[in-house]
C-alpha atoms as a PDB file:
ATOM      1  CA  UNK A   1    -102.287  14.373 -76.937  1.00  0.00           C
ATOM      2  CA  UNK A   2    -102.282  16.270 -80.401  1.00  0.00           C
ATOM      3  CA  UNK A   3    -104.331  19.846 -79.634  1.00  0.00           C
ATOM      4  CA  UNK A   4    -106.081  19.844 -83.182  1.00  0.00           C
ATOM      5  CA  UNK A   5    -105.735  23.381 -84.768  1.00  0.00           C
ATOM      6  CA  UNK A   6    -108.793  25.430 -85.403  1.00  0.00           C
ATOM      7  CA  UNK A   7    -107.979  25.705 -89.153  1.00  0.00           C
ATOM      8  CA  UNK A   8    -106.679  21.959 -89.350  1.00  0.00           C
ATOM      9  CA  UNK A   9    -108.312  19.976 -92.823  1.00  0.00           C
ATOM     10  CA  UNK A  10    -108.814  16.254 -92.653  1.00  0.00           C
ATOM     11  CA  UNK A  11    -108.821  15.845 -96.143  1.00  0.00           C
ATOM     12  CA  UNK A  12    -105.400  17.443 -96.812  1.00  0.00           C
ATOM     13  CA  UNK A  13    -102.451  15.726 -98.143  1.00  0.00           C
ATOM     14  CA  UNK A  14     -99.914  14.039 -95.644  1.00  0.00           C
ATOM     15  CA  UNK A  15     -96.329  13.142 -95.930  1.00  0.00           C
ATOM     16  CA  UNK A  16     -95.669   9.534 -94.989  1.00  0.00           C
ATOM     17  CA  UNK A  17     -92.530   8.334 -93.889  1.00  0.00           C
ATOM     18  CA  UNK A  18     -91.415   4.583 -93.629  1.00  0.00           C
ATOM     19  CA  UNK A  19     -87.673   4.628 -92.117  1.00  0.00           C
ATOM     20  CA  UNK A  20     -85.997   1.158 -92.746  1.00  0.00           C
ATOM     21  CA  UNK A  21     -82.497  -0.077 -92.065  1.00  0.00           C
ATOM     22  CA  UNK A  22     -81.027   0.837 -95.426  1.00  0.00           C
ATOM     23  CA  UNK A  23     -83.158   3.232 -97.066  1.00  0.00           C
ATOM     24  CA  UNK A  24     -86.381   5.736 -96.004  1.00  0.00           C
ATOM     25  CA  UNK A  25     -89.035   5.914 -98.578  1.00  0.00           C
ATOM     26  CA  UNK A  26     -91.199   8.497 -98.401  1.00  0.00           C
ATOM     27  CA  UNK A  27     -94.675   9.969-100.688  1.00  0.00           C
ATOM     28  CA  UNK A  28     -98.161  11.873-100.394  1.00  0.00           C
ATOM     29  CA  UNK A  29    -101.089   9.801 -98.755  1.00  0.00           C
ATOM     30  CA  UNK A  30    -104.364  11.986-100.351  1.00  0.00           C
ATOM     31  CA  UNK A  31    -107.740  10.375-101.092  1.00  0.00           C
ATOM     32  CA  UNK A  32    -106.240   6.885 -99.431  1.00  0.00           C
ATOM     33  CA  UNK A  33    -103.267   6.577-101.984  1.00  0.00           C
ATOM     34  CA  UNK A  34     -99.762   7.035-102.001  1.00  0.00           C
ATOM     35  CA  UNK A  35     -97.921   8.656-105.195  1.00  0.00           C
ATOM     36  CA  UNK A  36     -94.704  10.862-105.584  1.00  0.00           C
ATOM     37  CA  UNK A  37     -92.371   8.357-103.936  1.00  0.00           C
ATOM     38  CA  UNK A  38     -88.788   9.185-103.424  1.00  0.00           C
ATOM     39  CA  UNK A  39     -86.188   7.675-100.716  1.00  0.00           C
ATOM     40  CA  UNK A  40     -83.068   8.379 -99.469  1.00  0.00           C
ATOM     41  CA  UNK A  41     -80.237   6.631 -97.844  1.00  0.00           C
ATOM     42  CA  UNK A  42     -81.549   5.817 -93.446  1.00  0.00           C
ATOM     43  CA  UNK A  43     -78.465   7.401 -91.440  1.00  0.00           C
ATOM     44  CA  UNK A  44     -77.961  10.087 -94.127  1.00  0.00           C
ATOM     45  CA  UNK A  45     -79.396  13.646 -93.197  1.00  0.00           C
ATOM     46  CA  UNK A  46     -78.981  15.669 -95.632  1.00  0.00           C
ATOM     47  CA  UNK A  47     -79.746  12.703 -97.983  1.00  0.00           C
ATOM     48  CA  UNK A  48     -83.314  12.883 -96.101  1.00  0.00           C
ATOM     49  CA  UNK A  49     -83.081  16.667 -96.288  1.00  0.00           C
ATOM     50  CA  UNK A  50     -83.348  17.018-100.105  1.00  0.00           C
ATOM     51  CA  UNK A  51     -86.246  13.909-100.645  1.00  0.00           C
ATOM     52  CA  UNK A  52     -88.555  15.241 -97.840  1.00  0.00           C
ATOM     53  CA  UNK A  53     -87.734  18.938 -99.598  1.00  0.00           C
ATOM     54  CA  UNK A  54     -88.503  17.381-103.175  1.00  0.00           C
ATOM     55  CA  UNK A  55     -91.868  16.154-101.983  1.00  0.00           C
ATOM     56  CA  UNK A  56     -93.225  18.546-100.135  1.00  0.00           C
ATOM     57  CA  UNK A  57     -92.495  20.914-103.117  1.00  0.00           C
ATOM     58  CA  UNK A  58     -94.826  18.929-104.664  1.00  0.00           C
ATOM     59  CA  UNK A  59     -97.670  19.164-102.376  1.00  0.00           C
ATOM     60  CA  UNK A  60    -100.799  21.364-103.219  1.00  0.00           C
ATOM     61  CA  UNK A  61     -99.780  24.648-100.380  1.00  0.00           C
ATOM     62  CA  UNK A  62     -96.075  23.664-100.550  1.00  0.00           C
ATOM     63  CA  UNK A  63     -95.780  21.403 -97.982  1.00  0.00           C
ATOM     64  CA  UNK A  64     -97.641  18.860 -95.769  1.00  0.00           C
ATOM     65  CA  UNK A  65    -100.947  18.995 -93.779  1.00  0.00           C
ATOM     66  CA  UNK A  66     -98.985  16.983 -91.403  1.00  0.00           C
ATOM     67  CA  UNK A  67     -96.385  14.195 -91.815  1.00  0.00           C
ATOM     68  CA  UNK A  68     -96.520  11.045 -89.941  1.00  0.00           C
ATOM     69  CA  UNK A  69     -93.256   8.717 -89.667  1.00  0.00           C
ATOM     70  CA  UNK A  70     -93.112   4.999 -89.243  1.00  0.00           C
ATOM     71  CA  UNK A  71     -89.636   3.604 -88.333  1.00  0.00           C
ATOM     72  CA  UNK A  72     -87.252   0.603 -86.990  1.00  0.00           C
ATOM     73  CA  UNK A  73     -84.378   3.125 -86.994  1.00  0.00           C
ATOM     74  CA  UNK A  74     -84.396   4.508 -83.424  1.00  0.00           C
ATOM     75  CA  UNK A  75     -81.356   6.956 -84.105  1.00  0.00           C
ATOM     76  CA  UNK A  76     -82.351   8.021 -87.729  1.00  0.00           C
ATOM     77  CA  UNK A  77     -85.770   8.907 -86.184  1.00  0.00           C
ATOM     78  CA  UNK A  78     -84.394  10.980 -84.081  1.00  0.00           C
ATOM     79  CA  UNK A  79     -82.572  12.590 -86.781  1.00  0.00           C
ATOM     80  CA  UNK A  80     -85.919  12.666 -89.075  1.00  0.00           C
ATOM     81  CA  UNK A  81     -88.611  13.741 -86.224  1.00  0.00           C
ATOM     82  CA  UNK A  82     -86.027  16.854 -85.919  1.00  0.00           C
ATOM     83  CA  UNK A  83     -85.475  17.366 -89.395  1.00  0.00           C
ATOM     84  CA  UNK A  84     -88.967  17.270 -90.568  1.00  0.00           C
ATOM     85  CA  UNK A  85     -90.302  20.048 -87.690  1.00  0.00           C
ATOM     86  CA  UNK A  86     -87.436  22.620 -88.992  1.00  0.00           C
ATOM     87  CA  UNK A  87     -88.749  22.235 -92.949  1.00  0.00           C
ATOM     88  CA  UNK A  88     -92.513  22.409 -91.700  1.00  0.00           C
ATOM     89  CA  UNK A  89     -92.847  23.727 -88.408  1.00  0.00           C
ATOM     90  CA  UNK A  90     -94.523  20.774 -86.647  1.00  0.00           C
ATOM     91  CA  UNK A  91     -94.596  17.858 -84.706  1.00  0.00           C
ATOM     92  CA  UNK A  92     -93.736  14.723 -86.648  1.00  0.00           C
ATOM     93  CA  UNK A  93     -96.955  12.054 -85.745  1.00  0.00           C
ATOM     94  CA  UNK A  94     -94.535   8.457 -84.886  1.00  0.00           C
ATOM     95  CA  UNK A  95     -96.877   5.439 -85.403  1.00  0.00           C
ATOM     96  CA  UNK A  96     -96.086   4.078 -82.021  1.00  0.00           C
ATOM     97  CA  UNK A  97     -96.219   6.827 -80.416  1.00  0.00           C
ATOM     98  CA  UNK A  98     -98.490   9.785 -81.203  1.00  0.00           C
ATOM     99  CA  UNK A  99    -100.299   7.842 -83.746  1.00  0.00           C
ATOM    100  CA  UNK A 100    -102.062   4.115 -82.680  1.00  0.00           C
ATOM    101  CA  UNK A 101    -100.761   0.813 -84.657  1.00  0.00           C
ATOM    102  CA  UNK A 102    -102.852   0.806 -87.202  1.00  0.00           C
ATOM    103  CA  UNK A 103    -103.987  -3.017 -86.817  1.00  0.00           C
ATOM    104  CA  UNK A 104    -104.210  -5.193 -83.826  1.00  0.00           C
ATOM    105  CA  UNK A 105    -101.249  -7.888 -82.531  1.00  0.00           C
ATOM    106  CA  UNK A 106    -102.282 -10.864 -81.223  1.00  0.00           C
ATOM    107  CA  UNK A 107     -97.999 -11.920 -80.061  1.00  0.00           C
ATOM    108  CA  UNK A 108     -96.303 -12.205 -77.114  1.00  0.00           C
ATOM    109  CA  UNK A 109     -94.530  -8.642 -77.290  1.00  0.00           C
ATOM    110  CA  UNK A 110     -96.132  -6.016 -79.216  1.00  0.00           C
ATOM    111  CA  UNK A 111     -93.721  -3.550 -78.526  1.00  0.00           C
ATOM    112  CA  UNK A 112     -91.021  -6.016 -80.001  1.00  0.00           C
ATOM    113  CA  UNK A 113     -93.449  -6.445 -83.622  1.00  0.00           C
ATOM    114  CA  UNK A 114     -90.963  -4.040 -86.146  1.00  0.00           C
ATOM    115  CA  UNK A 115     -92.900  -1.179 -87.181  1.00  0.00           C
ATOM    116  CA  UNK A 116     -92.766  -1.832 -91.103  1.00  0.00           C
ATOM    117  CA  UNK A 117     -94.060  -5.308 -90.189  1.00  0.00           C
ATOM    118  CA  UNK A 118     -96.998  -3.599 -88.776  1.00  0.00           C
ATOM    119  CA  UNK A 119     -97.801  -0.950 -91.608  1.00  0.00           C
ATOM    120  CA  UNK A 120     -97.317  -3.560 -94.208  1.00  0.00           C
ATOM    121  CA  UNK A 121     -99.897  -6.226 -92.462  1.00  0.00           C
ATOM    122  CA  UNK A 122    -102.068  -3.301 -92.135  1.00  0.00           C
ATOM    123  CA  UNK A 123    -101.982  -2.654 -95.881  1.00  0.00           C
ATOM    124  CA  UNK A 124    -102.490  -5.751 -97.042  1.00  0.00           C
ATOM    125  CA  UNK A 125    -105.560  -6.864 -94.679  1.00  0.00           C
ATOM    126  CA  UNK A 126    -107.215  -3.163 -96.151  1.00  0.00           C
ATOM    127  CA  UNK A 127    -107.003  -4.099 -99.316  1.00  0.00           C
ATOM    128  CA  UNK A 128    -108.140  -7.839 -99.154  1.00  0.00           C
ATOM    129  CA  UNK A 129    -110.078  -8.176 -96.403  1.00  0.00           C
ATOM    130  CA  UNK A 130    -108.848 -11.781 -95.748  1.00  0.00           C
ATOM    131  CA  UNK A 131    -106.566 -13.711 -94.223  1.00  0.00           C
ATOM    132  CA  UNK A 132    -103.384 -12.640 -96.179  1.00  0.00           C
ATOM    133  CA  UNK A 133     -99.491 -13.686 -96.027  1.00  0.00           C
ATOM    134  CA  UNK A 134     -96.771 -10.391 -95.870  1.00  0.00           C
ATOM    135  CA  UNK A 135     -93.255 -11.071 -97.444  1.00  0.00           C
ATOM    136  CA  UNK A 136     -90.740  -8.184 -96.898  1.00  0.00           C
ATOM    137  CA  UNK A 137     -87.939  -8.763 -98.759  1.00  0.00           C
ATOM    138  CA  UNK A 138     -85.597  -6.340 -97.001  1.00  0.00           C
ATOM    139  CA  UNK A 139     -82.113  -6.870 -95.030  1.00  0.00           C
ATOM    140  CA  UNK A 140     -84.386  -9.324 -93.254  1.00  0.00           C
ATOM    141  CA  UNK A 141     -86.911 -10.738 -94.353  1.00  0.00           C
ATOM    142  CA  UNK A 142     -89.800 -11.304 -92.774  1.00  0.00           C
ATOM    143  CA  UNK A 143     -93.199 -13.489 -93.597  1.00  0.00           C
ATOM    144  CA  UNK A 144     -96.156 -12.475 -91.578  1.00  0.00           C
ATOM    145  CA  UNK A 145     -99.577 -13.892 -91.149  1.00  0.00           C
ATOM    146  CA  UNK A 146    -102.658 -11.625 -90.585  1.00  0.00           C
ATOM    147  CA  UNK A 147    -106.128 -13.289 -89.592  1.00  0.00           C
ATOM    148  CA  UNK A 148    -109.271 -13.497 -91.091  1.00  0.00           C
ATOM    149  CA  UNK A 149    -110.487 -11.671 -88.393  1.00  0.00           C
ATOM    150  CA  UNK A 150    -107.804  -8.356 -89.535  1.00  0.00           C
ATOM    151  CA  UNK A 151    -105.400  -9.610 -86.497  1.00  0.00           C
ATOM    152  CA  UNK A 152    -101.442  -9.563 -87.228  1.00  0.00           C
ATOM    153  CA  UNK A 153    -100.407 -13.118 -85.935  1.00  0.00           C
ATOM    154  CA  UNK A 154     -96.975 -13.101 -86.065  1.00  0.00           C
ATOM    155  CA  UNK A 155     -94.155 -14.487 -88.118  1.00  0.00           C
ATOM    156  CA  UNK A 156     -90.933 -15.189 -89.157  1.00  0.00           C
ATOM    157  CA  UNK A 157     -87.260 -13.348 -89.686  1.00  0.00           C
ATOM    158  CA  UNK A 158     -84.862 -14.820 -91.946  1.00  0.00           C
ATOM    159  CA  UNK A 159     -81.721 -12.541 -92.699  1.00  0.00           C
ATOM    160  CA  UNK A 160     -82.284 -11.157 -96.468  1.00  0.00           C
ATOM    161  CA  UNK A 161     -79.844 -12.271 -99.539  1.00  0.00           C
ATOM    162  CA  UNK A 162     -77.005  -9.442 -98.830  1.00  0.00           C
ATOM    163  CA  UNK A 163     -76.709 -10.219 -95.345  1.00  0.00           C
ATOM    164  CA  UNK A 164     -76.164 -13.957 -95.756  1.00  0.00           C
ATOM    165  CA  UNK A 165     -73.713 -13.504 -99.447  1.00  0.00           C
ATOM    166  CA  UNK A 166     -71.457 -11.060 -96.707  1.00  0.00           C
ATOM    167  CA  UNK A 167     -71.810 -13.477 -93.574  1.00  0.00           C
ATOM    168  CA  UNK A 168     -70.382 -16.014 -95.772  1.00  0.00           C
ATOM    169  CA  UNK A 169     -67.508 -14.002 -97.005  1.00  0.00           C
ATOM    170  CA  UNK A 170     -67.072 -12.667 -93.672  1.00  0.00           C
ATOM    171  CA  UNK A 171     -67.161 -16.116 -91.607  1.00  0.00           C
ATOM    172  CA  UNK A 172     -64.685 -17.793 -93.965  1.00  0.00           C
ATOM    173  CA  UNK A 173     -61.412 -17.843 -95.186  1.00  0.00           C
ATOM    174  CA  UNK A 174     -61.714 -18.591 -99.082  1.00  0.00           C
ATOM    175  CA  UNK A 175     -65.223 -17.476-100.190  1.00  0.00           C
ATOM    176  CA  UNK A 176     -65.553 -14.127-101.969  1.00  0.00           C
ATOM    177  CA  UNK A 177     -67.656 -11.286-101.951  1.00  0.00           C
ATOM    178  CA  UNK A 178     -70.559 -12.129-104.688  1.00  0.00           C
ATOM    179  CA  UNK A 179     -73.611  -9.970-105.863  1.00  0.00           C
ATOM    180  CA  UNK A 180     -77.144 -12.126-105.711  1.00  0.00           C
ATOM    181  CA  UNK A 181     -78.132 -13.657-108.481  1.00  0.00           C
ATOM    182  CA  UNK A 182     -80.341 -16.919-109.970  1.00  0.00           C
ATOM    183  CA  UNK A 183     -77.886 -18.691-112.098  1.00  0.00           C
ATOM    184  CA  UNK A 184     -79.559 -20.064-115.222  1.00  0.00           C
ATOM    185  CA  UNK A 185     -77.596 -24.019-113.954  1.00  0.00           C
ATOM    186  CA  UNK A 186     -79.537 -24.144-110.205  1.00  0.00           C
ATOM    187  CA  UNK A 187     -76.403 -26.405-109.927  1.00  0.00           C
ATOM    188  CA  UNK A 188     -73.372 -24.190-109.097  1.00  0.00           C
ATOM    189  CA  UNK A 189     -70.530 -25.136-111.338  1.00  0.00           C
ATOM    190  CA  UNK A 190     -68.077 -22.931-109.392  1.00  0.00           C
ATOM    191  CA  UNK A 191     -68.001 -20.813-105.954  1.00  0.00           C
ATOM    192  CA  UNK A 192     -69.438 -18.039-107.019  1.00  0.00           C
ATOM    193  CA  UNK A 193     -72.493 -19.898-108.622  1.00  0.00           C
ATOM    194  CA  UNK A 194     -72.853 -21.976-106.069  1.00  0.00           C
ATOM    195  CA  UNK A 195     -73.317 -19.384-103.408  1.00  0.00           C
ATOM    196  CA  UNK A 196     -75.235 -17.459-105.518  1.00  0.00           C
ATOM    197  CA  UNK A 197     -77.554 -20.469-105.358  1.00  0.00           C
ATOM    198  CA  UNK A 198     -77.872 -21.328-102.031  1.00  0.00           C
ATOM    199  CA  UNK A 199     -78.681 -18.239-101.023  1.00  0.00           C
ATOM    200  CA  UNK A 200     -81.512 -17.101-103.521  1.00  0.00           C
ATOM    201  CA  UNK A 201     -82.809 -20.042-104.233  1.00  0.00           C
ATOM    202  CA  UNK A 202     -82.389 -21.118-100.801  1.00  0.00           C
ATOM    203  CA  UNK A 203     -84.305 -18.471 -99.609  1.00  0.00           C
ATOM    204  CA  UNK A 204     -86.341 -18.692-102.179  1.00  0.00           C
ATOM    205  CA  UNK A 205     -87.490 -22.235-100.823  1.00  0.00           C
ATOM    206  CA  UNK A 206     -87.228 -20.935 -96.917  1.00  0.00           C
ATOM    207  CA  UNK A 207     -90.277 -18.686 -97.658  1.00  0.00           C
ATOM    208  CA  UNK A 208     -92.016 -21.194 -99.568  1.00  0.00           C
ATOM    209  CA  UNK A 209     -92.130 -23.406 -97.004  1.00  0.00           C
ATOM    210  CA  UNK A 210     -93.239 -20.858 -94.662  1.00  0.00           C
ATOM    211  CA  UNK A 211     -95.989 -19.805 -96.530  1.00  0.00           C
ATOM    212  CA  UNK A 212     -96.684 -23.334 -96.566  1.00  0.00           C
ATOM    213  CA  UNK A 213     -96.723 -23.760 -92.679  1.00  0.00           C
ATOM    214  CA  UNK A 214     -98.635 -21.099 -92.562  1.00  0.00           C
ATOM    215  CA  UNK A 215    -101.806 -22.684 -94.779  1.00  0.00           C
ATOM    216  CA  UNK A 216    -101.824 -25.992 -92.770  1.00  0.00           C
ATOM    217  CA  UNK A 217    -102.210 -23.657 -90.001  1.00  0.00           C
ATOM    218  CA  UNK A 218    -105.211 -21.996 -91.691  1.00  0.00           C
ATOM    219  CA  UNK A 219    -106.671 -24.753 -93.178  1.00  0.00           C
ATOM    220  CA  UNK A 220    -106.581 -22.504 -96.794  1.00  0.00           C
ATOM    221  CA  UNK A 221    -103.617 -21.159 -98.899  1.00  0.00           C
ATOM    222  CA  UNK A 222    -103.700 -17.686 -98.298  1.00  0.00           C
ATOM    223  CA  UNK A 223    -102.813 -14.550-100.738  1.00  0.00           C
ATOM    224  CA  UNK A 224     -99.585 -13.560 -99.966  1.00  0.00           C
ATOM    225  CA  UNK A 225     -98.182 -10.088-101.059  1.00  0.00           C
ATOM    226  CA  UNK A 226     -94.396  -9.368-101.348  1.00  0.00           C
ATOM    227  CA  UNK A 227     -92.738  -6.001-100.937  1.00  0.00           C
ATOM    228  CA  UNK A 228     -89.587  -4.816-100.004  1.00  0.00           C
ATOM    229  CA  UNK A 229     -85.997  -3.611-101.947  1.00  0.00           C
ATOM    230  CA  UNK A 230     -85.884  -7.038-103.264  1.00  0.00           C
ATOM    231  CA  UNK A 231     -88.858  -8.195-103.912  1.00  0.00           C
ATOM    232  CA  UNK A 232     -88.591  -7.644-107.238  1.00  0.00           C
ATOM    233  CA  UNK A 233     -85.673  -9.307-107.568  1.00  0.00           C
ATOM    234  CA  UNK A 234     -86.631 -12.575-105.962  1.00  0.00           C
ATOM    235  CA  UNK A 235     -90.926 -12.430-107.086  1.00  0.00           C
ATOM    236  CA  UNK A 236     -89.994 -14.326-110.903  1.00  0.00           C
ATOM    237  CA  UNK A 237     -88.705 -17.366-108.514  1.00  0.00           C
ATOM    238  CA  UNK A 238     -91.396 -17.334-105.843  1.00  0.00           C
ATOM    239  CA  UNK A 239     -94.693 -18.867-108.142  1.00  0.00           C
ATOM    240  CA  UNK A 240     -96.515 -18.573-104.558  1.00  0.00           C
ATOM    241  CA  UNK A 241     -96.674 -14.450-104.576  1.00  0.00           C
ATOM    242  CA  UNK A 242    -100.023 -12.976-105.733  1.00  0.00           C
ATOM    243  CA  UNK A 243     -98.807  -9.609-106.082  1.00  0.00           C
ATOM    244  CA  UNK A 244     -95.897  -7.125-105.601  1.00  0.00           C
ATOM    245  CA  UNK A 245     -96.305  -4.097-104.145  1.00  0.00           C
ATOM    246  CA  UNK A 246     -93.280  -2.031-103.678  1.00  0.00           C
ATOM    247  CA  UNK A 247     -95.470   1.218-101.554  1.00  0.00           C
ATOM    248  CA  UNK A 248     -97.100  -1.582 -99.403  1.00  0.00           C
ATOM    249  CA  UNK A 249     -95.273  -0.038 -95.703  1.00  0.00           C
ATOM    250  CA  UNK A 250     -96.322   3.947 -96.894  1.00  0.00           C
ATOM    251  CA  UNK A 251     -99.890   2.781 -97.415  1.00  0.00           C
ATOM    252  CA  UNK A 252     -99.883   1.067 -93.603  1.00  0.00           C
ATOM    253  CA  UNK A 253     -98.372   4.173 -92.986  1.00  0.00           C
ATOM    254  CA  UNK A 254    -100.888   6.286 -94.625  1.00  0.00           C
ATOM    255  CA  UNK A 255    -103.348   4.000 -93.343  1.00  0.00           C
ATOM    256  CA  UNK A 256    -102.457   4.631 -89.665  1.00  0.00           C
ATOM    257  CA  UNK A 257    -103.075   8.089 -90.542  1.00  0.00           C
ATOM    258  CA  UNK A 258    -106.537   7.942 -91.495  1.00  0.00           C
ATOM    259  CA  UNK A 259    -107.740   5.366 -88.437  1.00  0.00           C
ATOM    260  CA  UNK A 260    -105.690   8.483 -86.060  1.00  0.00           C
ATOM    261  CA  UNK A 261    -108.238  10.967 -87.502  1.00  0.00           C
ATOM    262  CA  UNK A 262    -111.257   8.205 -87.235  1.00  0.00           C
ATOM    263  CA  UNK A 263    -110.127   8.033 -83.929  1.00  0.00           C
ATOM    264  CA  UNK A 264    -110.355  11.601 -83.610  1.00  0.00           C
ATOM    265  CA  UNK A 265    -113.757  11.734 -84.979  1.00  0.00           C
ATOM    266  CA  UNK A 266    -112.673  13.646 -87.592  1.00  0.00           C
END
């Protein structure tokens, strides 16, 4: 348990940390939004060093009320937790740990449910209130499904567009190392083009039908809400997305924050 000091302000701005696999965005959760977002390389300390420094220069006192850290990075957490309590003298809150999830899993494993996957459902059901669909366009990708009823159901992981462009170059003899990309032809004329094609518009199609399953499962098409590094990059050839929203996993983040003090009472 947290001992709560005497001179602690609820209403303070917090430092919220989402640690992924490639990179570890970070911002200021104040008044239930997050702005100032910077990242840095995940596995890169010093990297981490100069963001979290950046940011907390830009807080009102100079630094953070308190900053809380989500993360699927068990070593670079380690790394973090230690880093942030030399810059600002105090216990890093880990959703997970001293902070609660900040929505409820109705799966087999909770402890197995990433924590971005968490954050990001979170997000999404606070802002619409409904039954909602979570795309994370990441080095995996994942599609979640979050109830009516505010309830993350579960999902699916499909390995992102740089993961399967380098297991293809990797697991064979003759095909190259290729960037992603939607060539104009959806008909690959050459190598390049054609893996280029089966992988983005592939995947592309994977999370369509997904999204798909998932409405004759509701009995409604639900919103769905993309975010992740390449979201952006893959949202013009996904009609189904109702919004991008690149901060989605530091406002679950955030969020977890403000159902901790709740919690709290305060």
């Amino acid at each position: 348990m947290i001992k709560t000091p005497s001179n602690f302000d609820p209403q303070a701005a917090v430092a919220a940390v989402a640690i992924g696999n490639m990179s570890t965005m970070m911002g200021m959760w104040h008044e239930e939004r997050i702005t100032g977002v910077v990242s840095s390389p995940t596995g890169d300390p010093a990297a981490f060093h100069e963001a979290f420094e950046a940011l907390a220069d830009s807080f009102p006192n100079g630094r953070p009320a308190a900053t809380i850290v989500s993360s699927v990075v068990p070593v670079a957490l380690e790394q973090i937790r230690t880093r942030i309590e030399e810059m600002i003298d105090k216990q890093a809150l880990v959703i997970g740990e001293q902070v609660d999830r900040p929505i409820d899993l109705e799966v087999k494993d909770v402890a197995s449910v990433g924590m971005d996957r968490v954050c990001c459902a979170a997000a999404a059901y606070d802002r619409l209130q409904r039954s909602c669909v979570i795309v994370d366009f990441g080095t995996a990708v994942t599609v979640d499904l979050v109830s009516d009823e505010g309830s993350l159901l579960g999902g699916a992981i499909l390995p992102g567009v740089r993961v399967q462009l380098a297991a293809l170059h990797e697991h064979t003899a003759l095909l190259p190392i290729v960037e992603p990309a939607f060539p104009q032809d959806p008909i690959g004329r050459g190598t390049v083009e054609a893996m280029q094609n089966g992988v983005c518009r592939g995947l592309a199609g994977a999370v369509r039908g997904l999204v798909e399953a998932y409405a004759t499962a509701l009995n409604h098409w639900p919103q769905t809400v993309a975010t992740g590094g390449d979201a952006v990059f893959m949202a013009p050839h996904c009609d189904f997305l109702d919004n991008v929203v690149a901060d989605l996993c530091l406002r679950g983040v955030g969020l977890a924050y403000t159902k901790h003090l709740a919690a709290m009472g305060l």
